[in-house]
N, C-alpha and C. Protein backbone atom coordinates (compact mmCIF):
# COMPACT_ATOMS: atom_id res chain seq x y z
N UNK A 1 8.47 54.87 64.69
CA UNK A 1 7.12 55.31 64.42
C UNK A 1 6.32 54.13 63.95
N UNK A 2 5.14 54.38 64.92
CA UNK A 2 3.91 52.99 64.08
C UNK A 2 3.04 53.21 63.43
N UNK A 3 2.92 52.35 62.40
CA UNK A 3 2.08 52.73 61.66
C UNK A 3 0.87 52.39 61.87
N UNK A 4 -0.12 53.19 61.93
CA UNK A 4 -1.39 52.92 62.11
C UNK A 4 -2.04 51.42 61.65
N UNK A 5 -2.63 50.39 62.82
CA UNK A 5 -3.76 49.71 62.17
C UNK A 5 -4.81 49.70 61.81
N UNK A 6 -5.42 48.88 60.77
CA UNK A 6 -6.41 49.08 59.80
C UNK A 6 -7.35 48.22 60.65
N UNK A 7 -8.77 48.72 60.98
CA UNK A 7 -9.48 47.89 61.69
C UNK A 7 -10.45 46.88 60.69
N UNK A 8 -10.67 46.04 60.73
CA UNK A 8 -11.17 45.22 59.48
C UNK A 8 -12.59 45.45 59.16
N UNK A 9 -12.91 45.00 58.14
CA UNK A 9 -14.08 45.76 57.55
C UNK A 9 -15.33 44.82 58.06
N UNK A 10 -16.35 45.24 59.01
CA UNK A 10 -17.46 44.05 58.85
C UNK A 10 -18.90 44.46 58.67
N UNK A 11 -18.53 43.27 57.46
CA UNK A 11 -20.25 43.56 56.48
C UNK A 11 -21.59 42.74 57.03
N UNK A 12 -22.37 43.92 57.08
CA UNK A 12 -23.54 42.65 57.52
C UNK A 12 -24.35 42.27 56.56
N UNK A 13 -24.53 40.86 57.11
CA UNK A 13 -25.82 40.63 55.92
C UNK A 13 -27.40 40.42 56.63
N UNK A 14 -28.42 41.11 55.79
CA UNK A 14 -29.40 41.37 56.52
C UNK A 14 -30.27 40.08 55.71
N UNK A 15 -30.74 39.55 56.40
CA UNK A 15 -31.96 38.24 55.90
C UNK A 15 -33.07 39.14 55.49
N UNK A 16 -33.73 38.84 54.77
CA UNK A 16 -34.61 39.29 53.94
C UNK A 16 -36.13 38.35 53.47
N UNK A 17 -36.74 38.55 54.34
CA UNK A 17 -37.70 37.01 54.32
C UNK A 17 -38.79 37.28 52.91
N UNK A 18 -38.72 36.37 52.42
CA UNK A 18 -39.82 36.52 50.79
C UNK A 18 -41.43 36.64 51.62
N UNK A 19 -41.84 35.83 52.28
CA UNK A 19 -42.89 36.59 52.79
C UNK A 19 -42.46 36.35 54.12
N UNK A 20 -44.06 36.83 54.89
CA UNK A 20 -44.04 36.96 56.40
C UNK A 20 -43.85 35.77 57.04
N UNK A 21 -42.93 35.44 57.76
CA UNK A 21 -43.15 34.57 58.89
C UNK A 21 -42.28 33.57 58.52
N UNK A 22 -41.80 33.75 57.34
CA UNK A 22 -40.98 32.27 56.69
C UNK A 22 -39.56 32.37 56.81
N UNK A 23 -38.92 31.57 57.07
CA UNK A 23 -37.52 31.35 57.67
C UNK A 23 -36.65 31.43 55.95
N UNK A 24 -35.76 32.12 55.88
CA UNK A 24 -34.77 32.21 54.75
C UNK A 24 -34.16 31.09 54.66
N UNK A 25 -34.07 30.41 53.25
CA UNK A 25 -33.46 29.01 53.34
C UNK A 25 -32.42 28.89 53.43
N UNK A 26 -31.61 28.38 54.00
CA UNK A 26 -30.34 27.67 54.61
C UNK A 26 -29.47 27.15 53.92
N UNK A 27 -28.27 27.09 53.38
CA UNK A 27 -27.57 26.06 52.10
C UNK A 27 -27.13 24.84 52.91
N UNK A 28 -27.53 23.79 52.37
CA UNK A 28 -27.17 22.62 53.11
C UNK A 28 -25.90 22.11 52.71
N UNK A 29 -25.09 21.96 53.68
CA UNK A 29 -23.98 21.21 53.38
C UNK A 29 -23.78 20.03 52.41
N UNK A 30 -22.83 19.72 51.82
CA UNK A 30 -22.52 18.86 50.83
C UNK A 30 -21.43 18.22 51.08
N UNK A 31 -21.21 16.77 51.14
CA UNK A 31 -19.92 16.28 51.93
C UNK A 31 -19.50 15.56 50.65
N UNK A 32 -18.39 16.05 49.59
CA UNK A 32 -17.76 15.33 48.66
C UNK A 32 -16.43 14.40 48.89
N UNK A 33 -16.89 13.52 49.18
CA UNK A 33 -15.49 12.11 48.99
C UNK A 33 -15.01 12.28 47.51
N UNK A 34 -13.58 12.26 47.80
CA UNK A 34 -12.70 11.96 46.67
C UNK A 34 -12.27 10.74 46.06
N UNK A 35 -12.21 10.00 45.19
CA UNK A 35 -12.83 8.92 44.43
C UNK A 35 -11.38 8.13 45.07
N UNK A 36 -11.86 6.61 45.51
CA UNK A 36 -10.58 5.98 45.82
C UNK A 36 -9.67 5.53 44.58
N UNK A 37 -8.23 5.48 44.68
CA UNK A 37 -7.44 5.57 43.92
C UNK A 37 -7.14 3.92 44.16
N UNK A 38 -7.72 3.14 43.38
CA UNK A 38 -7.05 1.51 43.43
C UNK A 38 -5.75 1.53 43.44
N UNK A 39 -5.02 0.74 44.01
CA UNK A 39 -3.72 0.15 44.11
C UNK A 39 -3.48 -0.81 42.74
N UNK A 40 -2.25 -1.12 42.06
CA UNK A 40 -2.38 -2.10 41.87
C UNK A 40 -1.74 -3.08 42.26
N UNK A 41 -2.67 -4.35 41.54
CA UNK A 41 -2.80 -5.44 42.56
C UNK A 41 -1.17 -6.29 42.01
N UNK A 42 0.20 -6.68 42.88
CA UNK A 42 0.77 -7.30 42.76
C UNK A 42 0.79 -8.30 42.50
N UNK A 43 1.11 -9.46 41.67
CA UNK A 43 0.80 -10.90 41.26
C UNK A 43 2.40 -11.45 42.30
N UNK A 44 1.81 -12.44 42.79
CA UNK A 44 2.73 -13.73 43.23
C UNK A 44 3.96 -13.89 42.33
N UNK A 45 2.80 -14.18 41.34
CA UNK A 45 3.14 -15.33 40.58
C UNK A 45 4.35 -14.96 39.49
N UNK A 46 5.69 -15.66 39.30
CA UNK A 46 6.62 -15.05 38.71
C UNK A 46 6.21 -15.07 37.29
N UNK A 47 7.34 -14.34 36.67
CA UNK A 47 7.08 -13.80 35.10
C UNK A 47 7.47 -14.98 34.25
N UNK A 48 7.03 -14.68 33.23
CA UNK A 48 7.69 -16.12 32.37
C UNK A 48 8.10 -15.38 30.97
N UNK A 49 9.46 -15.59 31.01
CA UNK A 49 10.80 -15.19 29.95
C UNK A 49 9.21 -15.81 28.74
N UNK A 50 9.54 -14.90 27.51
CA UNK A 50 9.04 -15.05 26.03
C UNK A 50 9.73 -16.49 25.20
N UNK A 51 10.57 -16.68 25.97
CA UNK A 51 11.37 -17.87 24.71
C UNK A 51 11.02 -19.19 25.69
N UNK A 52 11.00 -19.04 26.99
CA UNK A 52 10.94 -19.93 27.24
C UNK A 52 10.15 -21.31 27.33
N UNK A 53 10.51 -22.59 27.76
CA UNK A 53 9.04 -23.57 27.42
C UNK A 53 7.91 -23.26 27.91
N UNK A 54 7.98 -22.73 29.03
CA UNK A 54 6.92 -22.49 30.11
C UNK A 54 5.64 -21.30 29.51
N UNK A 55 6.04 -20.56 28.74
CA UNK A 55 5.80 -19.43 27.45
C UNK A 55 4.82 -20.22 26.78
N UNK A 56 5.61 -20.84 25.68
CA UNK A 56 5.38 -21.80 24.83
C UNK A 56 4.20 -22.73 24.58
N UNK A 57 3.81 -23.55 26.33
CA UNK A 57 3.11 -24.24 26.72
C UNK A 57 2.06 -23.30 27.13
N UNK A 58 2.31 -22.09 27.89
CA UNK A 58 0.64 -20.83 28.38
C UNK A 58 0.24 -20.40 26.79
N UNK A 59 1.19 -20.68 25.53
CA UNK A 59 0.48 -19.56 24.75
C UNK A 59 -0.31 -20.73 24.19
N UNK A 60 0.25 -22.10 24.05
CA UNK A 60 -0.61 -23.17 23.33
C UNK A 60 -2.13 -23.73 24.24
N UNK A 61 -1.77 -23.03 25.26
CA UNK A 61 -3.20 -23.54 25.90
C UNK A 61 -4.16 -22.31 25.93
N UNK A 62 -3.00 -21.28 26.15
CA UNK A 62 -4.25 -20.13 25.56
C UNK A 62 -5.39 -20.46 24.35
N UNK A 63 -4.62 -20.39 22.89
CA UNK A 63 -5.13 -20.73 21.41
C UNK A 63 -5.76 -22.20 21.43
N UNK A 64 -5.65 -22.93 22.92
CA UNK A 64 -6.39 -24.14 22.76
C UNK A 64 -8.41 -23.46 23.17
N UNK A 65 -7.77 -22.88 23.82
CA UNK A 65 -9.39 -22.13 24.49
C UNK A 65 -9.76 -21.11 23.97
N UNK A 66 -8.82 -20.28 23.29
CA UNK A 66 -9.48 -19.33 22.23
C UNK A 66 -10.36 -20.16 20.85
N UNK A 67 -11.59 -19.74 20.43
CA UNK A 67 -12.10 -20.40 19.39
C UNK A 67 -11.52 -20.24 17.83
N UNK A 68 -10.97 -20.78 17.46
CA UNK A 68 -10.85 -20.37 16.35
C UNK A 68 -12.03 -19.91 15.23
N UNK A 69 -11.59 -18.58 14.78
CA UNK A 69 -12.23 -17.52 14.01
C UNK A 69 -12.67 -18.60 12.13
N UNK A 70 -13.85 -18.64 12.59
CA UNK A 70 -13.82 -19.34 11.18
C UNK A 70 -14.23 -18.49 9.93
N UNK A 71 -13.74 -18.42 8.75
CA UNK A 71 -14.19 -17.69 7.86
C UNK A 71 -15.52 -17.85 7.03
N UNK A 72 -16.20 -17.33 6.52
CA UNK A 72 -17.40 -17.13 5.44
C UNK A 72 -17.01 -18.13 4.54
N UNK A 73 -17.29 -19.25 3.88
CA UNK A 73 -17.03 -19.91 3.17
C UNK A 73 -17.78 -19.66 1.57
N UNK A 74 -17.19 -19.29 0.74
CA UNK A 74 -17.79 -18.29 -0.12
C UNK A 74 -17.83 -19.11 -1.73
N UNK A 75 -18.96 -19.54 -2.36
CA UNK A 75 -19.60 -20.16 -3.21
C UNK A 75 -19.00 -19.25 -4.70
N UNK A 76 -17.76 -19.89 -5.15
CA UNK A 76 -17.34 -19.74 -6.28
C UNK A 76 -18.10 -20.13 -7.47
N UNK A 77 -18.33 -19.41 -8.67
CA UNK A 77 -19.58 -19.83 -9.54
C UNK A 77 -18.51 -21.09 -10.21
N UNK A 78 -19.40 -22.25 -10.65
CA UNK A 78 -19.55 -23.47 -11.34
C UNK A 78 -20.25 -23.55 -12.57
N UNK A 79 -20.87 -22.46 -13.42
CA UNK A 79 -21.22 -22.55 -14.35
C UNK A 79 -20.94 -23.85 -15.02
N UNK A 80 -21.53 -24.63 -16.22
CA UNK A 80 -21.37 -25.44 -16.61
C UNK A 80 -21.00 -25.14 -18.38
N UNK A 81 -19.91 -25.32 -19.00
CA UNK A 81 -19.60 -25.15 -20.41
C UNK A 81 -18.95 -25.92 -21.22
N UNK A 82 -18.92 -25.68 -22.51
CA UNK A 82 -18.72 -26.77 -23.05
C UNK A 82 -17.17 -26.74 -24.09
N UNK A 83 -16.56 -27.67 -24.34
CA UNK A 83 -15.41 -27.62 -25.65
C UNK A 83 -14.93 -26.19 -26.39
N UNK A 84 -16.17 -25.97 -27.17
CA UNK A 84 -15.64 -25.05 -27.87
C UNK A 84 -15.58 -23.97 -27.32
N UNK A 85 -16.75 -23.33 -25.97
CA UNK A 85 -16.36 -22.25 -25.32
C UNK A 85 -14.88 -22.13 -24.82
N UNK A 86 -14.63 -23.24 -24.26
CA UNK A 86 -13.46 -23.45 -23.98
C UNK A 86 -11.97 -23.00 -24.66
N UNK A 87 -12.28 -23.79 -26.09
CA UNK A 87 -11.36 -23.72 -27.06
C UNK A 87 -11.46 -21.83 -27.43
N UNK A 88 -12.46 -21.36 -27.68
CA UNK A 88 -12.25 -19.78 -27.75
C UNK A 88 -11.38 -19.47 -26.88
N UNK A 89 -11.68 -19.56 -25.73
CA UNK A 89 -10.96 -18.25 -24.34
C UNK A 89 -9.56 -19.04 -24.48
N UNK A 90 -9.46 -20.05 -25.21
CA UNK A 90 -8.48 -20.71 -24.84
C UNK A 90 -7.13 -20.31 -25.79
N UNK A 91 -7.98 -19.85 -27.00
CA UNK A 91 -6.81 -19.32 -28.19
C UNK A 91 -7.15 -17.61 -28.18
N UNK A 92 -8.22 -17.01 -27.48
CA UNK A 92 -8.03 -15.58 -27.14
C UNK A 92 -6.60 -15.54 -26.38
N UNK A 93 -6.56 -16.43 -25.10
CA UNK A 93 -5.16 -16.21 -24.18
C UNK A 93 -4.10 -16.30 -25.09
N UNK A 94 -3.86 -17.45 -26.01
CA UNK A 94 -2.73 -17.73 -26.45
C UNK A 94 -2.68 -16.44 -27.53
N UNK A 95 -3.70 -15.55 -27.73
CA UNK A 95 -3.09 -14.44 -29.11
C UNK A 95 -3.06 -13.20 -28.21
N UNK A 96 -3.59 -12.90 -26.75
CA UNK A 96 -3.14 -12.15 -25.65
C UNK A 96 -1.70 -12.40 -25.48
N UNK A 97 -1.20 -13.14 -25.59
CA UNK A 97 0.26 -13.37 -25.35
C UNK A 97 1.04 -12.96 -26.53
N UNK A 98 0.68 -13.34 -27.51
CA UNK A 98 1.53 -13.58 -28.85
C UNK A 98 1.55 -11.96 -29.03
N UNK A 99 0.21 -11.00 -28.74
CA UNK A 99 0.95 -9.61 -28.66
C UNK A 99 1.73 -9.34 -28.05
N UNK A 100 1.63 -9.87 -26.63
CA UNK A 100 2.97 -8.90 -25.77
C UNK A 100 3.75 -9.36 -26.47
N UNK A 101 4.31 -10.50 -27.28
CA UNK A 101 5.75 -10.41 -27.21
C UNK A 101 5.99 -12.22 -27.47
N UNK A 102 5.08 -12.86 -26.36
CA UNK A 102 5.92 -14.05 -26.07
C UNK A 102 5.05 -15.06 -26.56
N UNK A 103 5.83 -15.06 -27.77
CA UNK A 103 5.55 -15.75 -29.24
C UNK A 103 5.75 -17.47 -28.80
N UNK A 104 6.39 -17.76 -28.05
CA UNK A 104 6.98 -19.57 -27.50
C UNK A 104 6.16 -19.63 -26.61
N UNK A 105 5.33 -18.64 -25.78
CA UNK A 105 4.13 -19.41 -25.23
C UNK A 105 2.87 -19.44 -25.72
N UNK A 106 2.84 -18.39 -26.80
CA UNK A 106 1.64 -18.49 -28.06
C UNK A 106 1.59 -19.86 -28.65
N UNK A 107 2.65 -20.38 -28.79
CA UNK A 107 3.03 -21.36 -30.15
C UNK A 107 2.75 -22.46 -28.89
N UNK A 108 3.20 -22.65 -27.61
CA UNK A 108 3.12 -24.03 -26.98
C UNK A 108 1.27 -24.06 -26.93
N UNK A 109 0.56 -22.68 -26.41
CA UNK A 109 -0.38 -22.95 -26.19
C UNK A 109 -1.39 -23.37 -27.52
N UNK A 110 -1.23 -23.12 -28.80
CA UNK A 110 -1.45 -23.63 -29.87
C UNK A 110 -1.14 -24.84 -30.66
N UNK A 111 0.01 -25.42 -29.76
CA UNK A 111 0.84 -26.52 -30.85
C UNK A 111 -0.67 -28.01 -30.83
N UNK A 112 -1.18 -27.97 -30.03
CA UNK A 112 -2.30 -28.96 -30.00
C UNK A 112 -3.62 -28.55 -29.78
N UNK A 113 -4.87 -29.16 -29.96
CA UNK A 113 -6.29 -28.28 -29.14
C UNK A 113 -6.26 -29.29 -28.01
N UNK A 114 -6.45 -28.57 -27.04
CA UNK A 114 -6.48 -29.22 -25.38
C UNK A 114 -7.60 -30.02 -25.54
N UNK A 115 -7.93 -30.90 -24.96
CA UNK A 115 -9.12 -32.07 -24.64
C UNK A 115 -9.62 -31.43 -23.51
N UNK A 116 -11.34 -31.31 -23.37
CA UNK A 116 -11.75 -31.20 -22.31
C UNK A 116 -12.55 -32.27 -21.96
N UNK A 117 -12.68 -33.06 -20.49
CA UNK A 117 -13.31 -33.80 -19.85
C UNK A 117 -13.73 -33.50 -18.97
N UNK A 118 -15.07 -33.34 -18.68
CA UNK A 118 -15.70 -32.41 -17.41
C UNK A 118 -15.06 -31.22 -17.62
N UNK A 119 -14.48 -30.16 -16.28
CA UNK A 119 -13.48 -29.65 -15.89
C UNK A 119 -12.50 -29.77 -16.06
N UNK A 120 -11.50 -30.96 -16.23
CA UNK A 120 -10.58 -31.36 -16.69
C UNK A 120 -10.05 -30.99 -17.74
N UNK A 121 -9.08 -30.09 -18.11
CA UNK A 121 -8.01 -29.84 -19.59
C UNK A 121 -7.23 -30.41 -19.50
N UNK A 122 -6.76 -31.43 -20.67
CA UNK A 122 -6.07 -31.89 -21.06
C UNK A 122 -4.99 -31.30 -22.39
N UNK A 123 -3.58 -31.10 -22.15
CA UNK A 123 -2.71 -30.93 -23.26
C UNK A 123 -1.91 -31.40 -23.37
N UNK A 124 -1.13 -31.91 -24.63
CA UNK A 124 -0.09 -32.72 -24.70
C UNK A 124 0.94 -32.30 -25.33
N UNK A 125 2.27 -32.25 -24.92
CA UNK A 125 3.28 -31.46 -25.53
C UNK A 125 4.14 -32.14 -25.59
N UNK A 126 5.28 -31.91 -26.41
CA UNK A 126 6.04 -32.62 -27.18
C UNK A 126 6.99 -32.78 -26.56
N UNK A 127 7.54 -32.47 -25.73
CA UNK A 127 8.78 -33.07 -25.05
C UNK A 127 8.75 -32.41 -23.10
N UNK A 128 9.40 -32.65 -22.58
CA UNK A 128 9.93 -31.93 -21.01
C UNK A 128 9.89 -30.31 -20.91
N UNK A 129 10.72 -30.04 -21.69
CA UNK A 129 11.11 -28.44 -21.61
C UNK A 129 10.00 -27.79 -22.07
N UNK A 130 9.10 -27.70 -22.87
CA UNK A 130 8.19 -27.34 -23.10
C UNK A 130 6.92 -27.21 -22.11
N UNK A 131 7.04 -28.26 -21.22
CA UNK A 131 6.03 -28.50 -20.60
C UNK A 131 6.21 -27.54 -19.06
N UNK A 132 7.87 -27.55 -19.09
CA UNK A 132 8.56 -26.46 -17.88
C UNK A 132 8.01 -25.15 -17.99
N UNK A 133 7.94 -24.95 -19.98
CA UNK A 133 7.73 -23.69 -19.99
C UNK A 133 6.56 -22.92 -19.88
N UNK A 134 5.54 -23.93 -20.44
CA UNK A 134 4.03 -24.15 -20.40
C UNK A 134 3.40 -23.87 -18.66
N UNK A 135 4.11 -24.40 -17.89
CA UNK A 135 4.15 -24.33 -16.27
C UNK A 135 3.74 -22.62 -15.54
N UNK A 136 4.86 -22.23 -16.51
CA UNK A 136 5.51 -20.77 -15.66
C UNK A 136 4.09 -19.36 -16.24
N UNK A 137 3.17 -20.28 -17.22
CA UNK A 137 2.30 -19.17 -17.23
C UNK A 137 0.46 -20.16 -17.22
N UNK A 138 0.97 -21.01 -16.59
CA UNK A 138 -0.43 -22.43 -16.65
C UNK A 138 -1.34 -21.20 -15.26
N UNK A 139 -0.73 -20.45 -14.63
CA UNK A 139 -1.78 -19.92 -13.55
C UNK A 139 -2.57 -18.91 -14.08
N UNK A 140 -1.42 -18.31 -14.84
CA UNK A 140 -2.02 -16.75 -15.80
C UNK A 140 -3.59 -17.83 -16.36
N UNK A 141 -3.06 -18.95 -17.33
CA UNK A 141 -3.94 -19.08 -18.19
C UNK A 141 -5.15 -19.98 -17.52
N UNK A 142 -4.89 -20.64 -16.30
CA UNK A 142 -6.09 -20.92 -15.23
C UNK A 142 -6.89 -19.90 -14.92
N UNK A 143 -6.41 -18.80 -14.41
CA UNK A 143 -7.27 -17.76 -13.71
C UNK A 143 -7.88 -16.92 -15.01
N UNK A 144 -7.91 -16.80 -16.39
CA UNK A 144 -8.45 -15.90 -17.61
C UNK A 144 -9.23 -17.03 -17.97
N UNK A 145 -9.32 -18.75 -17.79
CA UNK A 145 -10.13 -19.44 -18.11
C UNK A 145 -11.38 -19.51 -17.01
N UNK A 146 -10.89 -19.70 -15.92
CA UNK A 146 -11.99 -19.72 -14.33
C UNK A 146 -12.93 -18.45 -15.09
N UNK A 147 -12.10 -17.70 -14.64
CA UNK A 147 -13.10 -15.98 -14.87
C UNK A 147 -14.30 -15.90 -16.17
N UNK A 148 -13.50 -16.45 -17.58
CA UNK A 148 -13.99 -16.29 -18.73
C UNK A 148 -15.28 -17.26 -18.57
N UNK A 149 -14.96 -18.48 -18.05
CA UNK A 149 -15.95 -19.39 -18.00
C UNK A 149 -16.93 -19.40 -17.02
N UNK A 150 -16.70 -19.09 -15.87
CA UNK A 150 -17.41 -18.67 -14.90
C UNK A 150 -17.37 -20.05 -14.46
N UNK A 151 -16.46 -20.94 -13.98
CA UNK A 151 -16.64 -22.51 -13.66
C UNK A 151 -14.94 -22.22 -12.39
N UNK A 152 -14.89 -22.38 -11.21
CA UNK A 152 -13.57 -22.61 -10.57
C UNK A 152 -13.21 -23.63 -10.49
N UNK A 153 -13.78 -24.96 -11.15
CA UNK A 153 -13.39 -25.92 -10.55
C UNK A 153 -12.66 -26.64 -11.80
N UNK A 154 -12.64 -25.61 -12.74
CA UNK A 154 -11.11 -25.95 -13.60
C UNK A 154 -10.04 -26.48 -13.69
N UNK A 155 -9.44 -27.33 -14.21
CA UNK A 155 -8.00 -28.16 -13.49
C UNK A 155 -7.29 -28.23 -15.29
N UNK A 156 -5.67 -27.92 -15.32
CA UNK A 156 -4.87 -27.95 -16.69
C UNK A 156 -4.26 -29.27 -16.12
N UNK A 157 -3.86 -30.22 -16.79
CA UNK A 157 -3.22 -31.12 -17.22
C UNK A 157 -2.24 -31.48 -18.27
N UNK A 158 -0.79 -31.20 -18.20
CA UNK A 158 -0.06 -31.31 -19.25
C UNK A 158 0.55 -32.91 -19.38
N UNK A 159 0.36 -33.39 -20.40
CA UNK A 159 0.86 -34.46 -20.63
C UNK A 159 2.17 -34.57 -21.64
N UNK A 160 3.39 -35.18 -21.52
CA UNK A 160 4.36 -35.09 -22.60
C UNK A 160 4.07 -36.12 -23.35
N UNK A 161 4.04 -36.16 -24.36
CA UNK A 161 4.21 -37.23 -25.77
C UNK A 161 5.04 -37.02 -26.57
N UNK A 162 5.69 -37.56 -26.74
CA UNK A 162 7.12 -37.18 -27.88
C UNK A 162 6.67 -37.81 -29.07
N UNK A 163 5.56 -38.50 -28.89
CA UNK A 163 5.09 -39.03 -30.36
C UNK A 163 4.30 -37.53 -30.76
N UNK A 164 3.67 -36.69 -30.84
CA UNK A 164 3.20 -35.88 -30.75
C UNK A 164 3.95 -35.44 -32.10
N UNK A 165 3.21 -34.48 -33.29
CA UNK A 165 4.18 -34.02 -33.88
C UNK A 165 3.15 -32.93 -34.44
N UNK A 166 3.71 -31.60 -34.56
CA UNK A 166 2.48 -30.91 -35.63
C UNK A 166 2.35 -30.86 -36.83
N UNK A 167 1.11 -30.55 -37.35
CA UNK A 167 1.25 -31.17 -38.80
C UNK A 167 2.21 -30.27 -39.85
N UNK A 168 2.71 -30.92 -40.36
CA UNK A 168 3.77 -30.21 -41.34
C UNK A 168 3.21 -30.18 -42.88
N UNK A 169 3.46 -29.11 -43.80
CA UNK A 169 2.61 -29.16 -45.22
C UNK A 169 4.41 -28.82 -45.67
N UNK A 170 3.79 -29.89 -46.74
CA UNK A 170 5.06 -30.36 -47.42
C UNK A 170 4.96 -29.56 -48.95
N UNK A 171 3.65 -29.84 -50.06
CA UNK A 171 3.31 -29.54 -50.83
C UNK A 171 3.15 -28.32 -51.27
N UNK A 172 2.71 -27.50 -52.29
CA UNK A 172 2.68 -25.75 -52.33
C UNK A 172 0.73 -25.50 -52.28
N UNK A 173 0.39 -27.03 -52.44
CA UNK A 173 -0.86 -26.84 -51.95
C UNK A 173 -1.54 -27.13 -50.54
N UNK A 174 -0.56 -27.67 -49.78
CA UNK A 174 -0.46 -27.98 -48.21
C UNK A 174 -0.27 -26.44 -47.74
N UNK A 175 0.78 -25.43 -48.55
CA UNK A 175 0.73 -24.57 -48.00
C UNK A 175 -0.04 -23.77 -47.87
N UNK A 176 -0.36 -23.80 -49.10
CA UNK A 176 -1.54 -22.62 -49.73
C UNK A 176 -3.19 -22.48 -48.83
N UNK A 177 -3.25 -23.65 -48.59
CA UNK A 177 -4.29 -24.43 -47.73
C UNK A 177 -3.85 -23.84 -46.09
N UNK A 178 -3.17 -23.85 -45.60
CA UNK A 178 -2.51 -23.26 -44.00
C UNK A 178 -2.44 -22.03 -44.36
N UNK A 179 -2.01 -21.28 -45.17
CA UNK A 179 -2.45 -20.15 -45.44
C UNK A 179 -3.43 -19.37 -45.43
N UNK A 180 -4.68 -20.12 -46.15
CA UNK A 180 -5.84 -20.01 -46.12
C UNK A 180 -6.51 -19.91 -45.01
N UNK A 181 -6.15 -21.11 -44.28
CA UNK A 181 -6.88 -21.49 -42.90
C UNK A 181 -6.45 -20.06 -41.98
N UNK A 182 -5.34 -19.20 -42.05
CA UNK A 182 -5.00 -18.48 -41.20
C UNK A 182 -5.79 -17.22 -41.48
N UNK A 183 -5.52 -16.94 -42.76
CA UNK A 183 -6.34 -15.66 -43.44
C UNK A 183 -7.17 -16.16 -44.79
N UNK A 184 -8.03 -16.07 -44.32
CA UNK A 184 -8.99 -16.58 -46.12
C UNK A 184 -8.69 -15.16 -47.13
N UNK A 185 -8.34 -14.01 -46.81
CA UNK A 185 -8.13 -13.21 -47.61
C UNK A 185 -7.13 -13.20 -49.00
N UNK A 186 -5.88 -13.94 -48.37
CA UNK A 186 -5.01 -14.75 -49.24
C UNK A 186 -5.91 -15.08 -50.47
N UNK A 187 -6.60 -15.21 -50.88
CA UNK A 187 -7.48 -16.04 -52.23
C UNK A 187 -7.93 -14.82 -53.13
N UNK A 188 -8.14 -13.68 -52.49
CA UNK A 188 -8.44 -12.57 -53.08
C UNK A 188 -6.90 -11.98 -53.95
N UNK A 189 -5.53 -12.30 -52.34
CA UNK A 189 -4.23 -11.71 -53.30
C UNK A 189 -4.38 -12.26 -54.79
N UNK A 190 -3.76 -13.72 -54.35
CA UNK A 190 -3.65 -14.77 -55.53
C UNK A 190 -4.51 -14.46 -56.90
N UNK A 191 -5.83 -14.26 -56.84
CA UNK A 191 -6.64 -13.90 -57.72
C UNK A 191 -6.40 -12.61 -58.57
N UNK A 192 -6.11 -11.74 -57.79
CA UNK A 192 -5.64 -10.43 -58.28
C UNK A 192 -4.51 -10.14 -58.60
N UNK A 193 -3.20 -10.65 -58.16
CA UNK A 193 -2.58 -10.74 -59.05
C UNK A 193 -1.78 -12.02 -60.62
N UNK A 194 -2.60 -13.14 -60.07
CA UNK A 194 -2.83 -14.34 -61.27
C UNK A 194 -1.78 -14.91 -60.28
N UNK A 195 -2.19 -15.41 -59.54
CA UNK A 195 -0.38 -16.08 -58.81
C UNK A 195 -0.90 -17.81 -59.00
N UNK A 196 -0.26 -18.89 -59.48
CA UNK A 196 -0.34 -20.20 -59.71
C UNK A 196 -0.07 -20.48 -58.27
N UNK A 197 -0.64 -21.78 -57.97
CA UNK A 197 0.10 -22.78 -56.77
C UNK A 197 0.52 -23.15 -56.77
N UNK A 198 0.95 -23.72 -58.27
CA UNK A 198 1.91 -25.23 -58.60
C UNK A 198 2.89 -25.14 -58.78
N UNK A 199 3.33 -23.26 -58.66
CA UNK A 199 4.81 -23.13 -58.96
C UNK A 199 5.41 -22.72 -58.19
């Protein structure tokens, strides 16, 4: 048994003119090319191994024709100051230290007052080892002097002298006197409770 065919459906379409006499517009064809797909382009020319001289020599002629990138050259302040500003920031650092802790670089940075000439600091310390030790924090105490002073063109200079000696008070009035110099308050103890020097 067959099964019946389906006769296909056909629709008409009726043109419909907007006014009299005028032809219904037409859709014009559109011809889209599909975008060419480049190849790529094979080189001749063989590869060149990373280690090798041939490497070596393309990358140095590369960086010969690349410009080198120059930086902003940037105007560090030079303020101009004098000795005693100096000598302040200079025994602030050394009692910045003597809190944390490190009492032997308090005492080196105190054992003399540094000389200043121009920019130039000058200190003189009493033997080698000292001057090793003086070394290991001379950047700390460069960069809190640059900053404090507002001058970069700062330079420390340690000099050894073994003649060098600090002053020593022998007397009970040598002492009394270094005492003084450290704390003037001392004069008030003494007074208040009757304390002699001479004994």
């Amino acid at each position: 048994m067959e099964l019946p065919v389906e006769a296909p459906e056909i629709i008409e379409v009726v043109a419909v003119p907007t006014q009299e006499n005028q032809p219904v517009p037409v859709a014009e064809k559109v011809n889209i090319t599909a975008p060419e797909i480049s190849k790529p382009t094979i080189s001749n020319e063989p590869k060149i191994s990373a280690l090798s001289l041939s490497s070596i020599r393309a990358k140095r002629e590369l960086e010969q024709t690349v410009k080198p990138i120059s930086k902003e050259q940037v105007q560090l302040p030079t303020e101009p100051f004098n000795e005693t500003d100096m000598l302040l920031y200079w025994n602030k650092y050394a009692q910045k230290l003597g809190d944390k802790g490190q009492k032997i670089m308090e005492s080196l940075l105190l054992i003399n007052d540094p000389v200043l000439n121009g920019t130039a600091i000058t200190l003189e310390l009493p033997n080698e080892g000292s001057k090793i030790d003086f070394e290991t924090e001379k950047n700390g105490l460069l960069g809190y002097l640059k900053g404090h002073l507002h001058n970069h063109d700062i330079t420390i200079e340690v000099i050894v002298n073994e003649a060098v000696q600090t002053k020593k008070t022998y007397s009970n009035q040598d002492r009394y006197n270094r005492l003084h110099e450290i704390n003037p308050a001392i004069e008030v103890l003494r007074s208040t409770f009757g304390l002699d020097i001479n004994n």
